[in-house]
ModelCIF file with pLDDT and N, C-alpha, C, O atoms, coordinates in Angstrom:
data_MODEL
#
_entry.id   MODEL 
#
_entity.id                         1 
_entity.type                       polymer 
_entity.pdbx_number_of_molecules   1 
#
_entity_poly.entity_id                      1 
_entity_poly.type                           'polypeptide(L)' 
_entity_poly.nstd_linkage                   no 
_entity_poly.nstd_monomer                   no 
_entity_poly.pdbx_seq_one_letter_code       
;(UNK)(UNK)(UNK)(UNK)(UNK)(UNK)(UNK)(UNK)(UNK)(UNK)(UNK)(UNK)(UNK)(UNK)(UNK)(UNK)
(UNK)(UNK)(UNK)(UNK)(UNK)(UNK)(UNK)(UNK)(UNK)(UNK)(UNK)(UNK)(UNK)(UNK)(UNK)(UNK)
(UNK)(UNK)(UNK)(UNK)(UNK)(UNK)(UNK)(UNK)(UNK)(UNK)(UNK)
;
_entity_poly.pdbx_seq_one_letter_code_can   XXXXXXXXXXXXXXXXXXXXXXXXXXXXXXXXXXXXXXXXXXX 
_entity_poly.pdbx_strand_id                 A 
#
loop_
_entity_poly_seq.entity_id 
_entity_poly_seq.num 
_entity_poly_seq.mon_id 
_entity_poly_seq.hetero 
1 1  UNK n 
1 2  UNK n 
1 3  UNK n 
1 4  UNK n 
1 5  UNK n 
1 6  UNK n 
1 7  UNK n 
1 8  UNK n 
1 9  UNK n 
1 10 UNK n 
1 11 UNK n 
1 12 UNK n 
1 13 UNK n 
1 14 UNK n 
1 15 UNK n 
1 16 UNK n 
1 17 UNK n 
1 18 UNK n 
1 19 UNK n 
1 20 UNK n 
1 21 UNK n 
1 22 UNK n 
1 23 UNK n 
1 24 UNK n 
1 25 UNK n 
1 26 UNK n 
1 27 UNK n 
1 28 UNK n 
1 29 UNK n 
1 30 UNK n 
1 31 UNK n 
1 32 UNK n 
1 33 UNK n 
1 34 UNK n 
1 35 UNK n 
1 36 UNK n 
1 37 UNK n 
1 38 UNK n 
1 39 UNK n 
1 40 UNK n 
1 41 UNK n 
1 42 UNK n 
1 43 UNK n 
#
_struct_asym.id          A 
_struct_asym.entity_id   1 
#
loop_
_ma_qa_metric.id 
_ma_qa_metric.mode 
_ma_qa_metric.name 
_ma_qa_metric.software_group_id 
_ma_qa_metric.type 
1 global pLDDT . pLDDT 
2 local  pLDDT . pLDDT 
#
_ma_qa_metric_global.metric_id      1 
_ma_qa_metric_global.metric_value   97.49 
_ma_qa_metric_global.model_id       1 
_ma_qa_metric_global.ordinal_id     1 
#
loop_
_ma_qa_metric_local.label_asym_id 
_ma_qa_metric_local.label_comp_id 
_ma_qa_metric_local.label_seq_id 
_ma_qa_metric_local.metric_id 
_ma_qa_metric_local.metric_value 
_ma_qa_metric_local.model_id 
_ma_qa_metric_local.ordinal_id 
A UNK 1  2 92.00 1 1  
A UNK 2  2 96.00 1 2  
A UNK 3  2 97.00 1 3  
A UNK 4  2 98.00 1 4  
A UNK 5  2 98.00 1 5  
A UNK 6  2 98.00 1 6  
A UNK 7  2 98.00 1 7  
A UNK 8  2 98.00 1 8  
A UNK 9  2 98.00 1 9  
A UNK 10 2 98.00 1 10 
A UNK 11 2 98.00 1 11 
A UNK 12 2 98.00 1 12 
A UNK 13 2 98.00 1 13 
A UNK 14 2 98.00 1 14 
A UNK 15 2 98.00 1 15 
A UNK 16 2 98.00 1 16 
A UNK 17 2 98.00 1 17 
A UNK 18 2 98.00 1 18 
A UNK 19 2 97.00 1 19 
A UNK 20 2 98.00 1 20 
A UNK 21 2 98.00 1 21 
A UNK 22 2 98.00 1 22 
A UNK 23 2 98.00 1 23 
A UNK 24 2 98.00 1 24 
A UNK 25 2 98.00 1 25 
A UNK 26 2 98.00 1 26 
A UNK 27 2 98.00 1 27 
A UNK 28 2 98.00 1 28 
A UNK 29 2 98.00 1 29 
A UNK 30 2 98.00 1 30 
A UNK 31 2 98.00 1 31 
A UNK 32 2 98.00 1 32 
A UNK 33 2 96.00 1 33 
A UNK 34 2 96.00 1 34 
A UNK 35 2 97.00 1 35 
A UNK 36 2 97.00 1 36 
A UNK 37 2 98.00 1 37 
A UNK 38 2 97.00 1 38 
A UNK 39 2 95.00 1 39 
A UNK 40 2 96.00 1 40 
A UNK 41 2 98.00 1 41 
A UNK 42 2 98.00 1 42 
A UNK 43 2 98.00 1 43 
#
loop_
_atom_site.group_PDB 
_atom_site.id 
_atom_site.type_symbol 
_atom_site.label_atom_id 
_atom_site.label_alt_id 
_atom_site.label_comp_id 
_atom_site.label_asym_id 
_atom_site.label_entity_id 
_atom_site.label_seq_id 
_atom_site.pdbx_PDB_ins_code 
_atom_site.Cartn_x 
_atom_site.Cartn_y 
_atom_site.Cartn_z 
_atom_site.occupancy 
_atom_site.B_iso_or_equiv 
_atom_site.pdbx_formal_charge 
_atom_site.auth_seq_id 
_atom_site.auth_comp_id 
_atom_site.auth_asym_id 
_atom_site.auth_atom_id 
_atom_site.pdbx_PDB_model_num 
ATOM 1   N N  . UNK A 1 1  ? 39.580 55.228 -53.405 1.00 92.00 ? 1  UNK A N  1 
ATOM 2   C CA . UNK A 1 1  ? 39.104 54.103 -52.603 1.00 92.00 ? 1  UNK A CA 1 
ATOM 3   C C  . UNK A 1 1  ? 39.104 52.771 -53.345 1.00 92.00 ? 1  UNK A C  1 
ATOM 4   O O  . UNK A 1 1  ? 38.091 52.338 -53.893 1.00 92.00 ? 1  UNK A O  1 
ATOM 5   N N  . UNK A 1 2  ? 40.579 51.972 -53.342 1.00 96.00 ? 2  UNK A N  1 
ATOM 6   C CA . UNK A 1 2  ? 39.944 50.416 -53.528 1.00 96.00 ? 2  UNK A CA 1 
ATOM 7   C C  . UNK A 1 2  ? 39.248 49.746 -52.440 1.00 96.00 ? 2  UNK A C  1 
ATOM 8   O O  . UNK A 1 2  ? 39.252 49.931 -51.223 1.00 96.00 ? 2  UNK A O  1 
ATOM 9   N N  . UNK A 1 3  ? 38.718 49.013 -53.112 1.00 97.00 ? 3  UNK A N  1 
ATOM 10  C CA . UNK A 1 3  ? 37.854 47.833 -52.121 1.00 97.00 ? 3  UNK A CA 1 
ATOM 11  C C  . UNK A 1 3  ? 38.313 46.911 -52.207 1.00 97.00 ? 3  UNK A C  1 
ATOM 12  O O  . UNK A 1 3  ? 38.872 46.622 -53.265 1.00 97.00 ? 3  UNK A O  1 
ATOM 13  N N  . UNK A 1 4  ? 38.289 45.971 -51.073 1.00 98.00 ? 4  UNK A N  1 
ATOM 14  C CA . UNK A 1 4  ? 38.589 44.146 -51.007 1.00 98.00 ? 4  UNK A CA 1 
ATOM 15  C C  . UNK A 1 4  ? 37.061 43.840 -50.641 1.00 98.00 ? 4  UNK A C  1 
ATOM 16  O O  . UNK A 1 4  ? 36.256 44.254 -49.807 1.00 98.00 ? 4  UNK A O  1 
ATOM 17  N N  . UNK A 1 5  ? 37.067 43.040 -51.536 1.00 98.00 ? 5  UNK A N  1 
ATOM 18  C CA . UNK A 1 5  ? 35.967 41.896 -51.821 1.00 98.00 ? 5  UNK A CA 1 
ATOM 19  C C  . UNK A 1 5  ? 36.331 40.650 -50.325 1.00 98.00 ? 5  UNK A C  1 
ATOM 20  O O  . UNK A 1 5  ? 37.285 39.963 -49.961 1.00 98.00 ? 5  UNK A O  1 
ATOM 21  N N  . UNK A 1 6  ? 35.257 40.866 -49.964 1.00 98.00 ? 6  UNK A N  1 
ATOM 22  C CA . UNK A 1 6  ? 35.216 39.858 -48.243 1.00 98.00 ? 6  UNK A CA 1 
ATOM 23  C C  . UNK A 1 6  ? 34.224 39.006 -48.208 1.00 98.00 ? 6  UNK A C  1 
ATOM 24  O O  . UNK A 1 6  ? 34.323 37.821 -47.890 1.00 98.00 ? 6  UNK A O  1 
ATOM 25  N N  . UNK A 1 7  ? 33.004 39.710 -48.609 1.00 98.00 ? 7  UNK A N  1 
ATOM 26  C CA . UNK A 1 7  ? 31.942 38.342 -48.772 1.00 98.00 ? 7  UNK A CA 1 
ATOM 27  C C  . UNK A 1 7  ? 31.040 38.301 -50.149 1.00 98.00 ? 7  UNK A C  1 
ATOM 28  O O  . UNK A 1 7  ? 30.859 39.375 -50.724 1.00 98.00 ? 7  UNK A O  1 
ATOM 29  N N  . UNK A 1 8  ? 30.539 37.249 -50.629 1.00 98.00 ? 8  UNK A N  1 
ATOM 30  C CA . UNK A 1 8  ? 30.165 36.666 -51.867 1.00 98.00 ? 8  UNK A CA 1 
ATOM 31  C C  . UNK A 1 8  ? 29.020 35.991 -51.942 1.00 98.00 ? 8  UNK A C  1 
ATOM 32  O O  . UNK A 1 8  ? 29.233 35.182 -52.845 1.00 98.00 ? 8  UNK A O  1 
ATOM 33  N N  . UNK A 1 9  ? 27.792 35.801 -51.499 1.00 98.00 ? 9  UNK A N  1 
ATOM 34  C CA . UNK A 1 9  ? 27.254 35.070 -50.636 1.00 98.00 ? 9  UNK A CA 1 
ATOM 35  C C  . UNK A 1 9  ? 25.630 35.020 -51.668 1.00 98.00 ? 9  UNK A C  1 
ATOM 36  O O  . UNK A 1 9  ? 25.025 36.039 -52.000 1.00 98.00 ? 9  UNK A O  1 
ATOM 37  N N  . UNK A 1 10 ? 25.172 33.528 -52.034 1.00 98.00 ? 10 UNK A N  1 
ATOM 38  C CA . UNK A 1 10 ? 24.184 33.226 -53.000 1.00 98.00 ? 10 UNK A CA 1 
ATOM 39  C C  . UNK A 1 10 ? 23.137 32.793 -51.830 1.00 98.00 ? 10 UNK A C  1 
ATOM 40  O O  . UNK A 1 10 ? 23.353 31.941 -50.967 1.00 98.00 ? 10 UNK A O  1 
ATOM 41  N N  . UNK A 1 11 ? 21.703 33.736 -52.028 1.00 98.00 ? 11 UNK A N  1 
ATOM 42  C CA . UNK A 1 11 ? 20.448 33.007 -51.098 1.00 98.00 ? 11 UNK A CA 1 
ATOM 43  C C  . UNK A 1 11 ? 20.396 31.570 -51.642 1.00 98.00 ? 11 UNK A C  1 
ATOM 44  O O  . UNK A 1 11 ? 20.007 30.798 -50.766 1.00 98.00 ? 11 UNK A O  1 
ATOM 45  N N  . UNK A 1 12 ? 20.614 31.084 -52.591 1.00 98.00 ? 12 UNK A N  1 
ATOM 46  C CA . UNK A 1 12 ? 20.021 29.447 -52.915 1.00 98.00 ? 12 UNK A CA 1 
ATOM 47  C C  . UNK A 1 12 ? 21.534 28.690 -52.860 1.00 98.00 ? 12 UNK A C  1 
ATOM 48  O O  . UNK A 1 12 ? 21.472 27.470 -52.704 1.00 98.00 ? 12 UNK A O  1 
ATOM 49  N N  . UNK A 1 13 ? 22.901 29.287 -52.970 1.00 98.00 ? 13 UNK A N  1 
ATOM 50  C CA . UNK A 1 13 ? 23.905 28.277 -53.227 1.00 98.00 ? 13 UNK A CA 1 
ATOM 51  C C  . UNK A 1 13 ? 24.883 28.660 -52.312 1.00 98.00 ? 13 UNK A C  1 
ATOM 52  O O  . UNK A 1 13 ? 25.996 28.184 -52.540 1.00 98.00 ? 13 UNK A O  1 
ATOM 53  N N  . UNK A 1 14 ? 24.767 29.483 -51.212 1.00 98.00 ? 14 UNK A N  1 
ATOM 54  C CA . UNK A 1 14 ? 25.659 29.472 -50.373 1.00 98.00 ? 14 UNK A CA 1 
ATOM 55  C C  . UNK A 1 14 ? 26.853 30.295 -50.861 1.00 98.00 ? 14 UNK A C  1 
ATOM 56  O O  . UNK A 1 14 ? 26.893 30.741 -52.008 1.00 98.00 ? 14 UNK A O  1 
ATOM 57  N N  . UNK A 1 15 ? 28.262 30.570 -49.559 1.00 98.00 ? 15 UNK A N  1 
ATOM 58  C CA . UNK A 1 15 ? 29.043 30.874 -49.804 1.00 98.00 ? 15 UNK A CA 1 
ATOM 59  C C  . UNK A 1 15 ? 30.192 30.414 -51.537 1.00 98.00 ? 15 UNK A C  1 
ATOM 60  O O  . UNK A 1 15 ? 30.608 29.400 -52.097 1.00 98.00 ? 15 UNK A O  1 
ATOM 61  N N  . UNK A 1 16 ? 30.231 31.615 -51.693 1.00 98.00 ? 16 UNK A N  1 
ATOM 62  C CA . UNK A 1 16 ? 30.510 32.086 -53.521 1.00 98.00 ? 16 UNK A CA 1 
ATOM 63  C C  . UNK A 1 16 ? 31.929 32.156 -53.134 1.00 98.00 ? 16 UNK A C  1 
ATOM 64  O O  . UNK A 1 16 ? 32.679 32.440 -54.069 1.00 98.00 ? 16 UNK A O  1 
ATOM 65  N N  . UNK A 1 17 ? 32.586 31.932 -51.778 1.00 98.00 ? 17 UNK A N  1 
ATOM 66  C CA . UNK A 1 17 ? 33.998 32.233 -51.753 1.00 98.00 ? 17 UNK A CA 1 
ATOM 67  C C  . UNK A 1 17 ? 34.480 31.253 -51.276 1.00 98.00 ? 17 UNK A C  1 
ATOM 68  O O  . UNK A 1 17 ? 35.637 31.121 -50.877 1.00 98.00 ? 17 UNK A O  1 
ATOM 69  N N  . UNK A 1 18 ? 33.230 30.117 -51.281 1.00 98.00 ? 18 UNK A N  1 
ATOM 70  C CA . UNK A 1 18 ? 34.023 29.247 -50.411 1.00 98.00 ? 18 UNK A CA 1 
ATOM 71  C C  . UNK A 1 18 ? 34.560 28.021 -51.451 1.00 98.00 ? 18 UNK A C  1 
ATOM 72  O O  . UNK A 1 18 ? 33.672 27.418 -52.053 1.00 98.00 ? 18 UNK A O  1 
ATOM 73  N N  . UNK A 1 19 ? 35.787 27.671 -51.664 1.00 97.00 ? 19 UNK A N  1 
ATOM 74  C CA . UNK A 1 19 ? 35.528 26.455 -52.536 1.00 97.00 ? 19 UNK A CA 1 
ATOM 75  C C  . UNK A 1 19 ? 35.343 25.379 -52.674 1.00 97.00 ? 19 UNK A C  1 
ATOM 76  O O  . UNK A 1 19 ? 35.247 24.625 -53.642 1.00 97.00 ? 19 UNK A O  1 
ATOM 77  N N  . UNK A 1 20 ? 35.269 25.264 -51.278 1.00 98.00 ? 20 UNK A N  1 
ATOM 78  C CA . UNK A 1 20 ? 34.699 23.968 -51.428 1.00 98.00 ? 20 UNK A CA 1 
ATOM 79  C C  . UNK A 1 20 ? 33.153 23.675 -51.392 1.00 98.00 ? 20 UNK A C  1 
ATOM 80  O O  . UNK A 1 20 ? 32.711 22.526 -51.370 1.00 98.00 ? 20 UNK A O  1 
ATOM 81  N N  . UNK A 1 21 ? 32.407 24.740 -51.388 1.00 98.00 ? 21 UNK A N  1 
ATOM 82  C CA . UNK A 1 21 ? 30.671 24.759 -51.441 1.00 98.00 ? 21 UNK A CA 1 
ATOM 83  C C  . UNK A 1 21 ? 30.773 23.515 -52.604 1.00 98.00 ? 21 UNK A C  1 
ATOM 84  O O  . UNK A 1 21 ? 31.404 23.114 -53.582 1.00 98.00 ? 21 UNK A O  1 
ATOM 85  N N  . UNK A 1 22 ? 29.564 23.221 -51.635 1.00 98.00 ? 22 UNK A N  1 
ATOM 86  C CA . UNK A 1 22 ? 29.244 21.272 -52.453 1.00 98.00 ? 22 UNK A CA 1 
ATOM 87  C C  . UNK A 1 22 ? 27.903 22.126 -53.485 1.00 98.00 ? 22 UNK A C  1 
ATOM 88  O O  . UNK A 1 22 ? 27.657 21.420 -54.463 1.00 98.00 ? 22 UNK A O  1 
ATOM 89  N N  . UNK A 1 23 ? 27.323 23.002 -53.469 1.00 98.00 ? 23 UNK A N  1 
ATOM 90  C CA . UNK A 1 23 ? 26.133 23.466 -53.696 1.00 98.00 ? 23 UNK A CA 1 
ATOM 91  C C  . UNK A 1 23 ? 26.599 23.775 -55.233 1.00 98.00 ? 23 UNK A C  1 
ATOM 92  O O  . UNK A 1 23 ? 25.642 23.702 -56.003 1.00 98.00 ? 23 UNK A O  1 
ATOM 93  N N  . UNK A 1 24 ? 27.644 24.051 -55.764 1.00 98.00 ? 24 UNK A N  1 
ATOM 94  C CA . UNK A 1 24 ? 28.264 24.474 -57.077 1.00 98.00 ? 24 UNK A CA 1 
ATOM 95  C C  . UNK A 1 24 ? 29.430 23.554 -57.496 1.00 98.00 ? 24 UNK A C  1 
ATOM 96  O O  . UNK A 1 24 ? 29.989 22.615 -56.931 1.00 98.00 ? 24 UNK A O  1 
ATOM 97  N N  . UNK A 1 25 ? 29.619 24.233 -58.831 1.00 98.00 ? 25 UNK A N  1 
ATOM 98  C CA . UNK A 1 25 ? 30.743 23.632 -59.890 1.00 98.00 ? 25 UNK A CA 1 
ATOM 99  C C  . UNK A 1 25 ? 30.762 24.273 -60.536 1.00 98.00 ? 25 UNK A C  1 
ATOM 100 O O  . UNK A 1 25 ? 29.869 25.072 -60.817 1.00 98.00 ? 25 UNK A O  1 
ATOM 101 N N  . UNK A 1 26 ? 32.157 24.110 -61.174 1.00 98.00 ? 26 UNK A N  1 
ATOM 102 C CA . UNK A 1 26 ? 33.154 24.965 -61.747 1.00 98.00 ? 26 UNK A CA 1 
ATOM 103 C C  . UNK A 1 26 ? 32.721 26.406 -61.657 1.00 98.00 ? 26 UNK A C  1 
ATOM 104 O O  . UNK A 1 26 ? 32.283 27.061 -62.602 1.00 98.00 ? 26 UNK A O  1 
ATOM 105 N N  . UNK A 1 27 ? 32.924 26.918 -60.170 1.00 98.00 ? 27 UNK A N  1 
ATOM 106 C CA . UNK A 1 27 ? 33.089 27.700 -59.524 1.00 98.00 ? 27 UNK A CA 1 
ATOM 107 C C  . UNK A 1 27 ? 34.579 28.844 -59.508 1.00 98.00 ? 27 UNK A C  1 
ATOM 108 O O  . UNK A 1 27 ? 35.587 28.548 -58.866 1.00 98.00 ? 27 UNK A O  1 
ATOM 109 N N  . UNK A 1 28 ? 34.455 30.227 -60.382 1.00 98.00 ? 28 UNK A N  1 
ATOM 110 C CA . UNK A 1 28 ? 35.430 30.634 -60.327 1.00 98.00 ? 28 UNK A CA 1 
ATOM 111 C C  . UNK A 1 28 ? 35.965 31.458 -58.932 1.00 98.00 ? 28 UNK A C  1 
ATOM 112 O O  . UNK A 1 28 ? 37.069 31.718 -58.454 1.00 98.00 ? 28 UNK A O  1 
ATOM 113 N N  . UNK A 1 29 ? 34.401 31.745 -58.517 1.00 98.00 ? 29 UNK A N  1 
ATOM 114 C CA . UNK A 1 29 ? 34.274 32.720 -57.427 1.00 98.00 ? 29 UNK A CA 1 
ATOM 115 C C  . UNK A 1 29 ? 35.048 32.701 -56.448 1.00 98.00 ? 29 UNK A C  1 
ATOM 116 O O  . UNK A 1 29 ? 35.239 33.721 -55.785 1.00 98.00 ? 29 UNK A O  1 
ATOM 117 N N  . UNK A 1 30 ? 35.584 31.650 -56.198 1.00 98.00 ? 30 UNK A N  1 
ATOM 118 C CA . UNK A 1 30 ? 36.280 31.479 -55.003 1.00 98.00 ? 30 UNK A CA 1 
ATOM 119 C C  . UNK A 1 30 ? 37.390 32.279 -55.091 1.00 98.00 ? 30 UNK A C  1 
ATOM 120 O O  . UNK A 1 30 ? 37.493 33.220 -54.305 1.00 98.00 ? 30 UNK A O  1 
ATOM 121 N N  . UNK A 1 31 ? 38.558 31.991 -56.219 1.00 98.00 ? 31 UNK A N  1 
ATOM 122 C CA . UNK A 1 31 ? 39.485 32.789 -56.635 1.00 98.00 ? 31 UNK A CA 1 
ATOM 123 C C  . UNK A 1 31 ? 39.401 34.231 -56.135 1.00 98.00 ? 31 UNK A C  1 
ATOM 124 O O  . UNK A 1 31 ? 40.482 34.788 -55.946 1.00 98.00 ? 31 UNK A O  1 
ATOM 125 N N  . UNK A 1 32 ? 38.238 34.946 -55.883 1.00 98.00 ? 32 UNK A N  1 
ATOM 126 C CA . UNK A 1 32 ? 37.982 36.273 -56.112 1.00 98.00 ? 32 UNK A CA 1 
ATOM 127 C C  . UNK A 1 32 ? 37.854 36.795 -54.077 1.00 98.00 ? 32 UNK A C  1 
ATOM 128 O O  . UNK A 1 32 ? 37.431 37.870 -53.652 1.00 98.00 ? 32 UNK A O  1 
ATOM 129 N N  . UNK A 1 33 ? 38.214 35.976 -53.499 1.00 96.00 ? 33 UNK A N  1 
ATOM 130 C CA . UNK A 1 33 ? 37.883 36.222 -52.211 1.00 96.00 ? 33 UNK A CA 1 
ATOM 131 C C  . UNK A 1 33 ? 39.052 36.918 -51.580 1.00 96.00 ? 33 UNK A C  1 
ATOM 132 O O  . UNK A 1 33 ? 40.142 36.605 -52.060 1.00 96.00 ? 33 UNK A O  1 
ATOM 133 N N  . UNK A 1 34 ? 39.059 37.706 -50.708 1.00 96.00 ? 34 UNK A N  1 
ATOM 134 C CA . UNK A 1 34 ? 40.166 39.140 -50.691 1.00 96.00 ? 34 UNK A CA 1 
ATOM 135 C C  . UNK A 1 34 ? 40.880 39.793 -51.945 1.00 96.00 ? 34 UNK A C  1 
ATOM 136 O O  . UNK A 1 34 ? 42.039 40.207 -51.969 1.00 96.00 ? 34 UNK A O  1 
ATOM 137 N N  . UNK A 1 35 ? 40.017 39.805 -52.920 1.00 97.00 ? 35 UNK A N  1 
ATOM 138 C CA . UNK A 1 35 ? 40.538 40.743 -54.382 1.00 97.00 ? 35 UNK A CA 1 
ATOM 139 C C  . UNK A 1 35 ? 40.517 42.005 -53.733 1.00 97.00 ? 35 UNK A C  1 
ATOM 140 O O  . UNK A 1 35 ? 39.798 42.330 -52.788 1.00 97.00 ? 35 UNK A O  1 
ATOM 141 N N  . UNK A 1 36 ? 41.584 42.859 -54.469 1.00 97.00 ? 36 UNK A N  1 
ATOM 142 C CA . UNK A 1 36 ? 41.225 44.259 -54.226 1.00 97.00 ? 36 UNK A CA 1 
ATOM 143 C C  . UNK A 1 36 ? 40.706 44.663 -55.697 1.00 97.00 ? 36 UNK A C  1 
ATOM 144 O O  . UNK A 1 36 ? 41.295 44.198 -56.673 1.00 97.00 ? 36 UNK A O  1 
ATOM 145 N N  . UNK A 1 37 ? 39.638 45.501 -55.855 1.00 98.00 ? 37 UNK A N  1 
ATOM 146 C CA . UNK A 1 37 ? 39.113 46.095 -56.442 1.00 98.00 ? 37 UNK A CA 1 
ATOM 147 C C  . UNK A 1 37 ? 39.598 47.458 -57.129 1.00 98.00 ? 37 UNK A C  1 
ATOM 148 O O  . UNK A 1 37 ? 39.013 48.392 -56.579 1.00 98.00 ? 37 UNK A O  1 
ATOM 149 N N  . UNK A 1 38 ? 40.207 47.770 -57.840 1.00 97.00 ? 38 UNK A N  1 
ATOM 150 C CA . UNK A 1 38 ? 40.335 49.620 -57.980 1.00 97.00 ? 38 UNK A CA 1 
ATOM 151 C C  . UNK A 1 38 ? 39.184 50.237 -58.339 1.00 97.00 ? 38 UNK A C  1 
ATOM 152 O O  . UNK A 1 38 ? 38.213 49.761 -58.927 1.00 97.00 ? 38 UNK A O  1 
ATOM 153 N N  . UNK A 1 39 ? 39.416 51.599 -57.840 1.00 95.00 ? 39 UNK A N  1 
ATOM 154 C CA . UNK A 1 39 ? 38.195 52.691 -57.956 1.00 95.00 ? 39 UNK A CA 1 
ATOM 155 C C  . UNK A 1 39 ? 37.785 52.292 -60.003 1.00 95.00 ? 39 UNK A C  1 
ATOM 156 O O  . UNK A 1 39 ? 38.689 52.046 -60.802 1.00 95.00 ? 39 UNK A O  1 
ATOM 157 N N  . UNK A 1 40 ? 36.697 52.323 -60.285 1.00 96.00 ? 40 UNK A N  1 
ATOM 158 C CA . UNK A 1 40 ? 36.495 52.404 -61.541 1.00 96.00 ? 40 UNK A CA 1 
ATOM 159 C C  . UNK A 1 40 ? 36.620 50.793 -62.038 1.00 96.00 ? 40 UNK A C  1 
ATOM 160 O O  . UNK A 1 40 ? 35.634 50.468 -62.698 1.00 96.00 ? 40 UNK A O  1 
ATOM 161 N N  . UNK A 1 41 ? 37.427 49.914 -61.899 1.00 98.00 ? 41 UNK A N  1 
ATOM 162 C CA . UNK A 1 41 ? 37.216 48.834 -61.994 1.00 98.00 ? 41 UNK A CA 1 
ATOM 163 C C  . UNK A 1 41 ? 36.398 47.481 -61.629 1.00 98.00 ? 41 UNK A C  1 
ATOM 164 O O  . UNK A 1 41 ? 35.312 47.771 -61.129 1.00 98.00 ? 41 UNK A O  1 
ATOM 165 N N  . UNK A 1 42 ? 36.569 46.385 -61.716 1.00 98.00 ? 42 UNK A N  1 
ATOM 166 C CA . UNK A 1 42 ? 35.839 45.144 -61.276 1.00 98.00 ? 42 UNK A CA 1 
ATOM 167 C C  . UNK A 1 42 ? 35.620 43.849 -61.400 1.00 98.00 ? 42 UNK A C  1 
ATOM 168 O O  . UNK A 1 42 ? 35.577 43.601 -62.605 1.00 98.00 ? 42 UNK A O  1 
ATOM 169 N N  . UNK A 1 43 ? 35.457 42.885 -60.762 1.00 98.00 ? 43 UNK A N  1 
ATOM 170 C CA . UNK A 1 43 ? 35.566 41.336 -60.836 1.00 98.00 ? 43 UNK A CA 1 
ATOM 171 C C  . UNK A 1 43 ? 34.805 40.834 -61.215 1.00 98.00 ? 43 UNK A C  1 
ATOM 172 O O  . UNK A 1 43 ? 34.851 39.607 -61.292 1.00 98.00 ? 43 UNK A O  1 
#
C-alpha cells in the first residue's frame, strides 16, 4: 500500500499544501501535495 498525501492542514497556519498560504514562509510543504508515499517510507 502506497499512499498519496492529499491533505496537510495546520490548526493555527492553515493549509500546509497550499503555497500560497500568506500565514507561512519558506514553506516546503507545498511541494509535498499529491506525493506518493511507499509502504515503509516518508515525507
Amino acid at each position: 500500500d502506497p499512499v498519496t498525501l492529499d491533505v496537510l492542514v495546520d490548526d493555527v497556519y492553515g493549509d500546509l499544501l497550499d503555497g500560497a498560504n500568506p500565514l507561512v514562509s519558506s514553506n516546503t510543504c507545498a511541494a509535498l501535495a499529491g506525493d506518493t508515499i511507499l509502504p515503509g517510507g516518508f515525507v
